[in-house]
C-alpha atoms as a PDB file:
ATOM      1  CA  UNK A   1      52.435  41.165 141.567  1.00  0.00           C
ATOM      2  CA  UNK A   2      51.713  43.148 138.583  1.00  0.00           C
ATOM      3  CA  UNK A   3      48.764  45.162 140.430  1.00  0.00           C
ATOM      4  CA  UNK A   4      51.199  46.335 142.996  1.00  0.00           C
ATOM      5  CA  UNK A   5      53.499  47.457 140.514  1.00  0.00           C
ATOM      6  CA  UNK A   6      50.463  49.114 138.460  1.00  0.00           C
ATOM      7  CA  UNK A   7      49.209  50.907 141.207  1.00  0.00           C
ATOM      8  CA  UNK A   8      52.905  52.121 142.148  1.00  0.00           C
ATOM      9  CA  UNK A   9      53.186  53.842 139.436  1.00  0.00           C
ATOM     10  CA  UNK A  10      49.559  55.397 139.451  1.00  0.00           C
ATOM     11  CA  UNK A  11      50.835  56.660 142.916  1.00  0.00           C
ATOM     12  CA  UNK A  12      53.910  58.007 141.730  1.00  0.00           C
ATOM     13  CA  UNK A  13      52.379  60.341 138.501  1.00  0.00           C
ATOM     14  CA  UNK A  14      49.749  61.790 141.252  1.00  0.00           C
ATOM     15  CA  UNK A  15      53.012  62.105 143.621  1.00  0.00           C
ATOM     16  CA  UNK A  16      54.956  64.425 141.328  1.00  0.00           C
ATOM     17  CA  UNK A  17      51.568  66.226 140.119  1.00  0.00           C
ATOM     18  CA  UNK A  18      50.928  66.973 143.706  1.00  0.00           C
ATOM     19  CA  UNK A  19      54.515  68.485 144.147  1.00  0.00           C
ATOM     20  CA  UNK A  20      54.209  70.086 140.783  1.00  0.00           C
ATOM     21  CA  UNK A  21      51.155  71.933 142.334  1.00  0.00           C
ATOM     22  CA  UNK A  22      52.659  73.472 145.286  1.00  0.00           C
ATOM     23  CA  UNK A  23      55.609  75.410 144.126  1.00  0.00           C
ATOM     24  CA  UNK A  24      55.276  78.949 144.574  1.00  0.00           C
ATOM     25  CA  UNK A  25      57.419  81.692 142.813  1.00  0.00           C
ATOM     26  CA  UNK A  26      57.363  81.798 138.850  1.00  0.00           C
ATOM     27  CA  UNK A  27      61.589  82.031 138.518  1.00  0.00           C
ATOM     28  CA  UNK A  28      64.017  78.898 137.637  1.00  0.00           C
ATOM     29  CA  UNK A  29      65.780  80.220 141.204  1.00  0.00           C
ATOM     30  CA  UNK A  30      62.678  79.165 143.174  1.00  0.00           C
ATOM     31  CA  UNK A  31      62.827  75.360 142.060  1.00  0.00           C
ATOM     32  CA  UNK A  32      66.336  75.885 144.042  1.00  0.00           C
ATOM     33  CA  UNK A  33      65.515  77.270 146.945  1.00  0.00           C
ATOM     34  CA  UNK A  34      66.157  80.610 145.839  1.00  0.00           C
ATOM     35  CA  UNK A  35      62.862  82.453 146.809  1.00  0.00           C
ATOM     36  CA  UNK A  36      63.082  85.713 148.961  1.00  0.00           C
ATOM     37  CA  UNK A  37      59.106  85.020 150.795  1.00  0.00           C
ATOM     38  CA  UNK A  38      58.243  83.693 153.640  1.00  0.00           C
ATOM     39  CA  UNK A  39      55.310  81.466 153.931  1.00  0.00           C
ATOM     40  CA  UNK A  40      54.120  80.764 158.085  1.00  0.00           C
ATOM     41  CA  UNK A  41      50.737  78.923 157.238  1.00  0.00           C
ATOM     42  CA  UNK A  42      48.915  77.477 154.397  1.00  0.00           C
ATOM     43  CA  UNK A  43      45.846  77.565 154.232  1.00  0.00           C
ATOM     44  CA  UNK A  44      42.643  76.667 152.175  1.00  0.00           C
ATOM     45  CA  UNK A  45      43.743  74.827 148.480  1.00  0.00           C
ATOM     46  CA  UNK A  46      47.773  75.007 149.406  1.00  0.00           C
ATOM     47  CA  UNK A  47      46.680  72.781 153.057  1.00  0.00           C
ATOM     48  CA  UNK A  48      44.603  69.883 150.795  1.00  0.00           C
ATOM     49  CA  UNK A  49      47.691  70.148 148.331  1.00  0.00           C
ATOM     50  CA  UNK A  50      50.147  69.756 151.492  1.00  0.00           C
ATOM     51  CA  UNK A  51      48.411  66.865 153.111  1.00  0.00           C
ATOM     52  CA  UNK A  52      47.592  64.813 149.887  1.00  0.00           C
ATOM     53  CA  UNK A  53      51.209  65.103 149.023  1.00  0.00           C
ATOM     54  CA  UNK A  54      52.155  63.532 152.316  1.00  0.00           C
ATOM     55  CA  UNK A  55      49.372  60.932 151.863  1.00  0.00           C
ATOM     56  CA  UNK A  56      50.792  59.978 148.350  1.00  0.00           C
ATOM     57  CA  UNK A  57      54.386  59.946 149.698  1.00  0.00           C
ATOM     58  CA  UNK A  58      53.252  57.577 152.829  1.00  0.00           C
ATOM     59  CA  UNK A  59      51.230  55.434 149.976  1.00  0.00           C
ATOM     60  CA  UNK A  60      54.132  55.481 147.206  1.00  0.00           C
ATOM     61  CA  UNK A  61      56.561  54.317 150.108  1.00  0.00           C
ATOM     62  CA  UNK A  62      53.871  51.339 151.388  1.00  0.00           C
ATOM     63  CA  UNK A  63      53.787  50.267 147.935  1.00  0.00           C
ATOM     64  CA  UNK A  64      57.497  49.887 147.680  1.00  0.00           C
ATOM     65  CA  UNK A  65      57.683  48.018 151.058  1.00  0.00           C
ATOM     66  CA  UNK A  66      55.157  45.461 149.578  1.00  0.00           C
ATOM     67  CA  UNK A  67      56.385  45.570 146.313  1.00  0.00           C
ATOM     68  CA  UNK A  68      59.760  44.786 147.987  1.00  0.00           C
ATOM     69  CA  UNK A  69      58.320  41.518 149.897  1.00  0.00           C
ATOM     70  CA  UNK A  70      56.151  39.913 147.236  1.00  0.00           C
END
């Protein structure tokens, strides 16, 4: 179905927006895991960010499961 695919990708731009979002650290090194901080909680912006991302991820994979079967 071409809405499934549609909304797919929708999902997926918003997916990698929302991950854009929550790196922290200004360096190349940090994309790799290179960061020296340590970060216990988030909190306030950073926790909507968080959870969004996760609800995107959940969404982008339901969309491929269904996009899979029909």
């Amino acid at each position: 179905m071409k809405v499934l695919t549609i909304s797919q990708a929708v999902v997926s731009i918003l997916l990698i927006i929302s991950i854009l979002l929550q790196q922290r650290g200004g360096g190349l090194s940090s994309i790799f895991g290179g960061e020296g901080g340590y970060y216990f909680k988030k909190r306030g912006t950073e926790k909507i960010i968080f959870w969004g991302t996760v609800t995107l991820s959940l969404m982008f994979f339901g969309l491929a499961f269904l996009n899979f079967l029909f």
